[in-house]
C-alpha atoms as a PDB file:
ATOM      1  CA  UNK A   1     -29.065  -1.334  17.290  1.00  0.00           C
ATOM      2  CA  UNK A   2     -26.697  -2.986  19.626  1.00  0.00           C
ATOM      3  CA  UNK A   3     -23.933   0.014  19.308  1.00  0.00           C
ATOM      4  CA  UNK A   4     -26.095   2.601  19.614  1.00  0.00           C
ATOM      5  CA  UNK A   5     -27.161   0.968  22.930  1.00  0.00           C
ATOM      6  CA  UNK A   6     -23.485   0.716  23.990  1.00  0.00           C
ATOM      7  CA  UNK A   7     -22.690   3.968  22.646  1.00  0.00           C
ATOM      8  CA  UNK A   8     -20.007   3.335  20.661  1.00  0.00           C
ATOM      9  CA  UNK A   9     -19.333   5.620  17.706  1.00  0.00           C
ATOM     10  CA  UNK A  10     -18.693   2.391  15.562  1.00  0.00           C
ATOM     11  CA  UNK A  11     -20.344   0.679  12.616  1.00  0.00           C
ATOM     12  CA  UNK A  12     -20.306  -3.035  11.722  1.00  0.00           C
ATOM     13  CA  UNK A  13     -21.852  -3.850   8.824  1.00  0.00           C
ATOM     14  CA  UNK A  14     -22.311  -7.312   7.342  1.00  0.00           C
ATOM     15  CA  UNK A  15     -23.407  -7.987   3.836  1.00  0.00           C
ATOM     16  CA  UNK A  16     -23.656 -12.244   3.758  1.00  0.00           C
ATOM     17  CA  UNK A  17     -22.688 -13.267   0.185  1.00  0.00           C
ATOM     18  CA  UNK A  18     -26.229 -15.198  -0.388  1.00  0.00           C
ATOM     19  CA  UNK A  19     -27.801 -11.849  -0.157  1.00  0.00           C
ATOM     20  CA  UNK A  20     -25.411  -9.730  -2.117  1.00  0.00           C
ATOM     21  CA  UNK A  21     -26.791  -9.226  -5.658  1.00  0.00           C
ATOM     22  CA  UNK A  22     -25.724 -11.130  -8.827  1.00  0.00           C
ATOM     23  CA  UNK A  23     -23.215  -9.376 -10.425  1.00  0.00           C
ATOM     24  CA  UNK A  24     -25.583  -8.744 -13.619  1.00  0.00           C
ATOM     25  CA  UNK A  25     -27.477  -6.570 -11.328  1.00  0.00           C
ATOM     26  CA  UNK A  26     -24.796  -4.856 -10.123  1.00  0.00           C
ATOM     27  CA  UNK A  27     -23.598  -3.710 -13.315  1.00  0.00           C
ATOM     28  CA  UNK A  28     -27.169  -2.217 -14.152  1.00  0.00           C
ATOM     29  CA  UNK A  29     -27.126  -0.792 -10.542  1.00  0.00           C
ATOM     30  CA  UNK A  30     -23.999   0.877 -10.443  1.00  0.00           C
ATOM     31  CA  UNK A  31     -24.360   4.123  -9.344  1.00  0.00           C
ATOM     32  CA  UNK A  32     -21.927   7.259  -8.310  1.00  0.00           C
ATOM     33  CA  UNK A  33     -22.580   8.755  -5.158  1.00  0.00           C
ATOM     34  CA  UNK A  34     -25.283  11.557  -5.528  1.00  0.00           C
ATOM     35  CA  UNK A  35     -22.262  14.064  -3.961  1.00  0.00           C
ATOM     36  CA  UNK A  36     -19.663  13.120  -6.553  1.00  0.00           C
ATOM     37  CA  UNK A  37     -15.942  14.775  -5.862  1.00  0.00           C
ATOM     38  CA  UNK A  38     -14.863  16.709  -7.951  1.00  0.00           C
ATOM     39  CA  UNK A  39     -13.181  15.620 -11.411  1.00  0.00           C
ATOM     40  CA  UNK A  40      -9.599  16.464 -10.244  1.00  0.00           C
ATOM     41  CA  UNK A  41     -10.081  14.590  -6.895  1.00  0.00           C
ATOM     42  CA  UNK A  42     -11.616  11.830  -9.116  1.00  0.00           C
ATOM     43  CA  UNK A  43      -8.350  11.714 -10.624  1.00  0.00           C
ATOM     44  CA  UNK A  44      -6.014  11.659  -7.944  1.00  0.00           C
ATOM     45  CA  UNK A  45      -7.638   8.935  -5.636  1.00  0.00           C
ATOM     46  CA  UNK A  46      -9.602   7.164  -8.737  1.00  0.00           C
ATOM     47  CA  UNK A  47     -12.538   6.527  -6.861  1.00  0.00           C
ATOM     48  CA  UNK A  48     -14.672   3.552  -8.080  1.00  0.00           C
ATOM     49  CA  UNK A  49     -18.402   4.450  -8.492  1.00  0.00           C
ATOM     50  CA  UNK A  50     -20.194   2.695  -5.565  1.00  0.00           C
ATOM     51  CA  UNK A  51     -22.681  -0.402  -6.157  1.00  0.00           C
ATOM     52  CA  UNK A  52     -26.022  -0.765  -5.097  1.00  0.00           C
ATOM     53  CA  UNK A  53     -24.847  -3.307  -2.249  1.00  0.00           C
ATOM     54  CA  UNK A  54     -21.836  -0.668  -1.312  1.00  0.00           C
ATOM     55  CA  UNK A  55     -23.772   2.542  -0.832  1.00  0.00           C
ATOM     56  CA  UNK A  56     -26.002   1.202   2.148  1.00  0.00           C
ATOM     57  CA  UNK A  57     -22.417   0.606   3.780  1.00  0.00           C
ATOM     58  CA  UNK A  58     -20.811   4.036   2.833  1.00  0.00           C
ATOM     59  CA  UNK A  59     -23.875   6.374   4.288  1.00  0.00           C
ATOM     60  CA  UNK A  60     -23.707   4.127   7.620  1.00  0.00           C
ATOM     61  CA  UNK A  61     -19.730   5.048   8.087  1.00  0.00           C
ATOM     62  CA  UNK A  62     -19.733   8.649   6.242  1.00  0.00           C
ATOM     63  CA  UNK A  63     -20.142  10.188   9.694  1.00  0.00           C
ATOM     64  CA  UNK A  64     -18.676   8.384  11.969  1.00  0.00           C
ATOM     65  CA  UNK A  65     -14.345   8.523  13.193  1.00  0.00           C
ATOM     66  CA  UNK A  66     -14.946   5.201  14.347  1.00  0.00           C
ATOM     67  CA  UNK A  67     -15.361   1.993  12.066  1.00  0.00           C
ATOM     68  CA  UNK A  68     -15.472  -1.684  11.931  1.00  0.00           C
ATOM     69  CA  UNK A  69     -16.617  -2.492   8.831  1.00  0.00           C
ATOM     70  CA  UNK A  70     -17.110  -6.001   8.289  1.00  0.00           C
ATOM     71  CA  UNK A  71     -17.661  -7.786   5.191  1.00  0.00           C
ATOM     72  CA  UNK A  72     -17.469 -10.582   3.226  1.00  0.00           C
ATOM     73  CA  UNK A  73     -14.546 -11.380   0.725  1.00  0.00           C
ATOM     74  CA  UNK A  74     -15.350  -9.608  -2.836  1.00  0.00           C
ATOM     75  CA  UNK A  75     -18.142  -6.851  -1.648  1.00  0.00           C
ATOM     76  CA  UNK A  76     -15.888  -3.942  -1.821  1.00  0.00           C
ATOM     77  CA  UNK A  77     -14.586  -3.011   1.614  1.00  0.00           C
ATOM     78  CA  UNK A  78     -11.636  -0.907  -0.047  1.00  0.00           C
ATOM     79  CA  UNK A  79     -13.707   0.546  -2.261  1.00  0.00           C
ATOM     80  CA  UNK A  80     -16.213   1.983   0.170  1.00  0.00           C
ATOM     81  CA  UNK A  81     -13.409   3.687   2.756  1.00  0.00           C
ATOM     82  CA  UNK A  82     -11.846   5.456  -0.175  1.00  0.00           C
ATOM     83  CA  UNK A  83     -14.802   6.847  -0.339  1.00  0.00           C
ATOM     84  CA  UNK A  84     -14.728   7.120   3.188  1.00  0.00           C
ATOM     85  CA  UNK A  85     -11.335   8.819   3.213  1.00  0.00           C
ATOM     86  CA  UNK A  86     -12.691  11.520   0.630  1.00  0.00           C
ATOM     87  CA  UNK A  87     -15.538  12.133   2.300  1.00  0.00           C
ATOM     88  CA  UNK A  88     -13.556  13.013   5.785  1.00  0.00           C
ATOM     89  CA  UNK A  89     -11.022  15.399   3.440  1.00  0.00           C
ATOM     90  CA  UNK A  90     -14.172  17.215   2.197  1.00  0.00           C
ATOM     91  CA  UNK A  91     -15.328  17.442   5.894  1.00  0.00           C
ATOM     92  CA  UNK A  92     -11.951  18.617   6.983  1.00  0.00           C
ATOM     93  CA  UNK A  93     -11.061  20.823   4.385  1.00  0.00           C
ATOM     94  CA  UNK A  94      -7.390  19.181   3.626  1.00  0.00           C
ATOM     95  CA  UNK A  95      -5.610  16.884   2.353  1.00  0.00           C
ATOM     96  CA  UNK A  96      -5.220  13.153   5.116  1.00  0.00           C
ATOM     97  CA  UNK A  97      -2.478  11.667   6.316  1.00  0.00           C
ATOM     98  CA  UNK A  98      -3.522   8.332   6.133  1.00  0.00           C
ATOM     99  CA  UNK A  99      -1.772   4.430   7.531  1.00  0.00           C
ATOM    100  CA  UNK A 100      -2.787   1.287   5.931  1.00  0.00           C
ATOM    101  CA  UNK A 101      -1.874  -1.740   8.415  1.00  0.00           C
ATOM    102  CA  UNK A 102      -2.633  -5.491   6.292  1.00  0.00           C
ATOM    103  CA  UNK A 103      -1.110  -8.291   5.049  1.00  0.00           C
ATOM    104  CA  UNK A 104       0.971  -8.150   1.643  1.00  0.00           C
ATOM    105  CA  UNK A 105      -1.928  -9.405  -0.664  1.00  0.00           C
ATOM    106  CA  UNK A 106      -4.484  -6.764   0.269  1.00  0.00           C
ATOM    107  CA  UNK A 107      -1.618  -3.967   0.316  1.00  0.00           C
ATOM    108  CA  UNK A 108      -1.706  -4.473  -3.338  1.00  0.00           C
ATOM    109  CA  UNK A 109      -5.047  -3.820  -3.847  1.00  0.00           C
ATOM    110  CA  UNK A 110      -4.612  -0.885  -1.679  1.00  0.00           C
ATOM    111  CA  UNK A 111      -2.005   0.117  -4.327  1.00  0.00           C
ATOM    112  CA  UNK A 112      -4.402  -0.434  -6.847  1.00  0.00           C
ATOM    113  CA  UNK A 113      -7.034   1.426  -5.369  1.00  0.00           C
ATOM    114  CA  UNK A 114      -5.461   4.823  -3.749  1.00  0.00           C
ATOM    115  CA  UNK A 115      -2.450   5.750  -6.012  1.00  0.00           C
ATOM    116  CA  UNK A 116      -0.323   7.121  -5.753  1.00  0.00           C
ATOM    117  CA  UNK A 117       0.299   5.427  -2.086  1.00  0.00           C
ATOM    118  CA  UNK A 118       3.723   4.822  -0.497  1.00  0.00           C
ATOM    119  CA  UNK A 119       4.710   1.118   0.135  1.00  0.00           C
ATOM    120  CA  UNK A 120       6.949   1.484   3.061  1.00  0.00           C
ATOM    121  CA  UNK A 121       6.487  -2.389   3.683  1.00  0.00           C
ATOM    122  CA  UNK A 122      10.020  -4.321   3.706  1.00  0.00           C
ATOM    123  CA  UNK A 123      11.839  -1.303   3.347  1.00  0.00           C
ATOM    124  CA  UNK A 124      14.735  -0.654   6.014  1.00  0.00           C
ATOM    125  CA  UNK A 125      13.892   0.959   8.327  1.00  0.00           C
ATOM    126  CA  UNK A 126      15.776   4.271   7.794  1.00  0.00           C
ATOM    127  CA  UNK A 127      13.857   4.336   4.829  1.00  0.00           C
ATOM    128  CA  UNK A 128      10.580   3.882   7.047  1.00  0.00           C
ATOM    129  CA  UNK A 129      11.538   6.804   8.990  1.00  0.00           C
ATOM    130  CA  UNK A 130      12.163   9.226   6.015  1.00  0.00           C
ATOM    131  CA  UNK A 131       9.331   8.306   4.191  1.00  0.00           C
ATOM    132  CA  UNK A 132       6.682   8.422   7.355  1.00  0.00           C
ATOM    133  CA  UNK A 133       7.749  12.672   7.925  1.00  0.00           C
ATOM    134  CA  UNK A 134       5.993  13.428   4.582  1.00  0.00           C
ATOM    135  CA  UNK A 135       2.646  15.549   5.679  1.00  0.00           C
ATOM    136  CA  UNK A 136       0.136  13.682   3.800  1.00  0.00           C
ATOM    137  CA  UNK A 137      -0.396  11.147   1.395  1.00  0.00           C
ATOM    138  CA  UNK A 138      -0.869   6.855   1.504  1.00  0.00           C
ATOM    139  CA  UNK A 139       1.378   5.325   3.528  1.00  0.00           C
ATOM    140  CA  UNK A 140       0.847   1.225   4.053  1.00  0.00           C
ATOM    141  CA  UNK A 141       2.880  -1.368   5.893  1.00  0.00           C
ATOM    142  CA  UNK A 142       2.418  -4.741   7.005  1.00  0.00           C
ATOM    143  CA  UNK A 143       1.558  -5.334  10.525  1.00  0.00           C
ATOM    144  CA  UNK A 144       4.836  -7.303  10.502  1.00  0.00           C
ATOM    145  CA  UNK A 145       7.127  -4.031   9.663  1.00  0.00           C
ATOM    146  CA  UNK A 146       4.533  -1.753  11.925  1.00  0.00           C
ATOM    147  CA  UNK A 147       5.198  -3.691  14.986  1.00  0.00           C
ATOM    148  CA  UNK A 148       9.061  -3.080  14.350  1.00  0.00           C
ATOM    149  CA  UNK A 149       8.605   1.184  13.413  1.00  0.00           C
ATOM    150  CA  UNK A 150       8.024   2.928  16.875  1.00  0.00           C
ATOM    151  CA  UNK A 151       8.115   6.187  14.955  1.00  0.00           C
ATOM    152  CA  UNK A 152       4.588   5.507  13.268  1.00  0.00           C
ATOM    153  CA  UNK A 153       3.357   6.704  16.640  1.00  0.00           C
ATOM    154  CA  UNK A 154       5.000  10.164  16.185  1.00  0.00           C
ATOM    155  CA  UNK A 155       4.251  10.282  12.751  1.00  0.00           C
ATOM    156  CA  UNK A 156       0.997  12.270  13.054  1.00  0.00           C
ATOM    157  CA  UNK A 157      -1.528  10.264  10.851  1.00  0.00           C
ATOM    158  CA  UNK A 158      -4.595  11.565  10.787  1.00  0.00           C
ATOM    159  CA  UNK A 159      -6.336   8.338  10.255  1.00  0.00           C
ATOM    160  CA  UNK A 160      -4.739   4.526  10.589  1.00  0.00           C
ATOM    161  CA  UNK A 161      -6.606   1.527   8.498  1.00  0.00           C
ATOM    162  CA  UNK A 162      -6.201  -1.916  10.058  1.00  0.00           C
ATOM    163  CA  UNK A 163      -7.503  -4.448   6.822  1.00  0.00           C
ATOM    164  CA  UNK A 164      -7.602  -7.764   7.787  1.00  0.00           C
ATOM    165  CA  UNK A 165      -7.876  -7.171  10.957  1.00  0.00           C
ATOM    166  CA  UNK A 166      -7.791 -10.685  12.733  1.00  0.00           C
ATOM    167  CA  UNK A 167      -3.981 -10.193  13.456  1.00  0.00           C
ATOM    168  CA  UNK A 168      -5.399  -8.102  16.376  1.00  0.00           C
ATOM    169  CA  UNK A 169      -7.391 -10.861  17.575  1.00  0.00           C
ATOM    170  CA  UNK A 170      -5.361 -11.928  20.233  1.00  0.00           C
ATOM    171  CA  UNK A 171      -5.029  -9.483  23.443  1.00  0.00           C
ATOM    172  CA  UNK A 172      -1.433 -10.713  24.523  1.00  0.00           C
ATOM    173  CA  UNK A 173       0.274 -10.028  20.761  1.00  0.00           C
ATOM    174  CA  UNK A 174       2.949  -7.624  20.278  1.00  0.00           C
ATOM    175  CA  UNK A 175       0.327  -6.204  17.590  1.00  0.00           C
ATOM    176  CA  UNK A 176      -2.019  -5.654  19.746  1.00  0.00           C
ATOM    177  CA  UNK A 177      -0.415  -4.170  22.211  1.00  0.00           C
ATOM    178  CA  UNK A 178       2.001  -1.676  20.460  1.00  0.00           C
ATOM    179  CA  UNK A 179      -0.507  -0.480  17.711  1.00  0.00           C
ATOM    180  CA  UNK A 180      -3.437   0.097  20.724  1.00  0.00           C
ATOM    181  CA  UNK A 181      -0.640   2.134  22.567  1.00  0.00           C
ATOM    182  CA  UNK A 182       0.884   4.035  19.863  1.00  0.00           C
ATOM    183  CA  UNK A 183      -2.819   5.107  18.130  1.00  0.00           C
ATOM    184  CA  UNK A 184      -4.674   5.635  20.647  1.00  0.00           C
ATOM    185  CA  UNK A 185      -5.229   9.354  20.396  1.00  0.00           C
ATOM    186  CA  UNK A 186      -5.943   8.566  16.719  1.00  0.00           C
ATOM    187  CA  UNK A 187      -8.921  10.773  15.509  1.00  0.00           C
ATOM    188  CA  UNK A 188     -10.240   8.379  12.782  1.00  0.00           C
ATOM    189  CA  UNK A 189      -9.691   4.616  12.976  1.00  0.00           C
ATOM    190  CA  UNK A 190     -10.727   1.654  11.190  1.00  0.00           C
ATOM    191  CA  UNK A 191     -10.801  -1.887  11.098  1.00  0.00           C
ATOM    192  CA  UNK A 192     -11.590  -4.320   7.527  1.00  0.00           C
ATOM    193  CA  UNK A 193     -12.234  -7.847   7.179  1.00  0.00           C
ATOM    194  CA  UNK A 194     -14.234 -10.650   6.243  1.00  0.00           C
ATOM    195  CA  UNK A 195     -14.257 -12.662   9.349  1.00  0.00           C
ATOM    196  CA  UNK A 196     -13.695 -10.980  12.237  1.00  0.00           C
ATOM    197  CA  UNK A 197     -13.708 -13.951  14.877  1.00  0.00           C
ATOM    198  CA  UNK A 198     -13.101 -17.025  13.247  1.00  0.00           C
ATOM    199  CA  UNK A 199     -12.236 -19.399  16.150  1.00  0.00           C
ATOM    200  CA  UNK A 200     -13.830 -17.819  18.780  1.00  0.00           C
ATOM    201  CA  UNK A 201     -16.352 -14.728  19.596  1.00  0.00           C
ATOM    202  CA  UNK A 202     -13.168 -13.904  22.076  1.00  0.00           C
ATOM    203  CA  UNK A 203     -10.801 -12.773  19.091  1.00  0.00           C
ATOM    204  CA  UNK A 204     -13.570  -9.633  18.409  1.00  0.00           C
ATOM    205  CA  UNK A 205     -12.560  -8.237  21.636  1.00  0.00           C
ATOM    206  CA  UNK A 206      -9.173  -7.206  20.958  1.00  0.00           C
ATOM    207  CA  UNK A 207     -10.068  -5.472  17.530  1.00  0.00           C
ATOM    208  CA  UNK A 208     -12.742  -3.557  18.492  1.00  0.00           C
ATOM    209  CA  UNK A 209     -10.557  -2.533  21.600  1.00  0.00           C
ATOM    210  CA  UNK A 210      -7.814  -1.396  19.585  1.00  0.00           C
ATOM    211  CA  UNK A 211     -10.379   0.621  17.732  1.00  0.00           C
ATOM    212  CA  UNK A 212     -11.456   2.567  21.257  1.00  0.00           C
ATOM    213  CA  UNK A 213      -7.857   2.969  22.125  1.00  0.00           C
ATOM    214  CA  UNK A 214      -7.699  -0.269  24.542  1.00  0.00           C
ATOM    215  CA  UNK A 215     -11.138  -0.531  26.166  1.00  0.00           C
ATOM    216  CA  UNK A 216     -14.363  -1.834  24.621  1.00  0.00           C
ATOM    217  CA  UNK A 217     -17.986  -2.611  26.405  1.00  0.00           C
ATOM    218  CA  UNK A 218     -15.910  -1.772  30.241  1.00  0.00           C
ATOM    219  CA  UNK A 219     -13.481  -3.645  29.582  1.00  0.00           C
ATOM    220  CA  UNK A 220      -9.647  -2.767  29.322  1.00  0.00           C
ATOM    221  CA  UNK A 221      -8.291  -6.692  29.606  1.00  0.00           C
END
């Protein structure tokens, strides 16, 4: 209820592992999505059939540009925005441009997830620059290399993916503070992770402001 009251165009949605189903369940549950893509699009992104305890998730994002999906470890967040991702290409009628922002261990899930996808993490950064004028595609970095590749914000992505999201969680980071300036006009944005604020309720401020382009609930600071 509370963002419709604030009027944010913005989901969280939190799944607690006690309540998630046992995994015997899930594999008598499993279920495609009642609009399936079609075989060939199947085939390009390989996209997982959703669980029972995923779906609930993917109808409360499908229409929204805005998302902060939040849950915990081993529930499928990946899973659900490629679904996500398809859903907005059906919507838009062509292929996405799309940035993946996270540490090195859940790029390789990524990898595993959406190929074929471009790992332009570590690479130098002439490389970076070639490889980010390609039109559309997968394109994922760590927030370590994105901080240090000005040209992502002339790149033209159509949507950027921050997983992990706590290394936004402080206000006065270079992270922060580049990636909120550079994709700020972004149409579609969203943030992934487990734990969103796990020192202090503080650290949500910061990731939820980069998702609204540097401003959340009034406040820009």
């Amino acid at each position: 209820r509370a963002p419709r009251r604030l009027g944010l165009d913005v989901v969280v949605a939190v799944l607690p592992a006690r309540l998630s189903p046992s995994p015997r369940f899930l594999r008598r549950a499993s279920l495609p999505l009642s609009s399936s893509p079609s075989s060939s699009l199947r085939r390009v992104l390989k996209l997982k059939p959703l669980r029972a305890h995923q779906i609930p998730a993917f109808e409360f994002i499908k229409p929204r540009s805005l998302v902060a999906l939040f849950l915990e470890m081993r529930l499928g967040k990946t899973v659900t925005l490629t679904h996500w991702f398809n859903e907005l290409e059906k919507r838009l009628g062509r292929k996405l441009k799309i940035l993946i922002i996270a540490p090195k261990t859940p790029l390789v899930s990524w990898r595993d997830e959406i190929p074929p996808s471009v790992s332009i993490a570590g690479t130098s950064k002439k490389h970076r620059n070639e490889t980010i004028k390609r039109r559309h595609g997968y394109f994922l970095i760590t927030p370590q290399s994105a901080v240090q590749t000005p040209e992502l914000a002339r790149a033209g992505f159509d949507v950027v993916v921050c997983d992990e999201s706590t290394f936004l969680k402080s206000a006065k980071s270079q992270a922060f503070k580049k990636l909120t300036r550079w994709f700020k006009d972004t149409p579609y944005k969203a943030l992934l992770t487990g734990l969103p604020n796990p020192q202090d309720n503080m650290e949500l401020w910061p990731q939820m402001a980069w998702l609204h382009g540097g401003e959340w609930i009034g406040y820009n600071n």
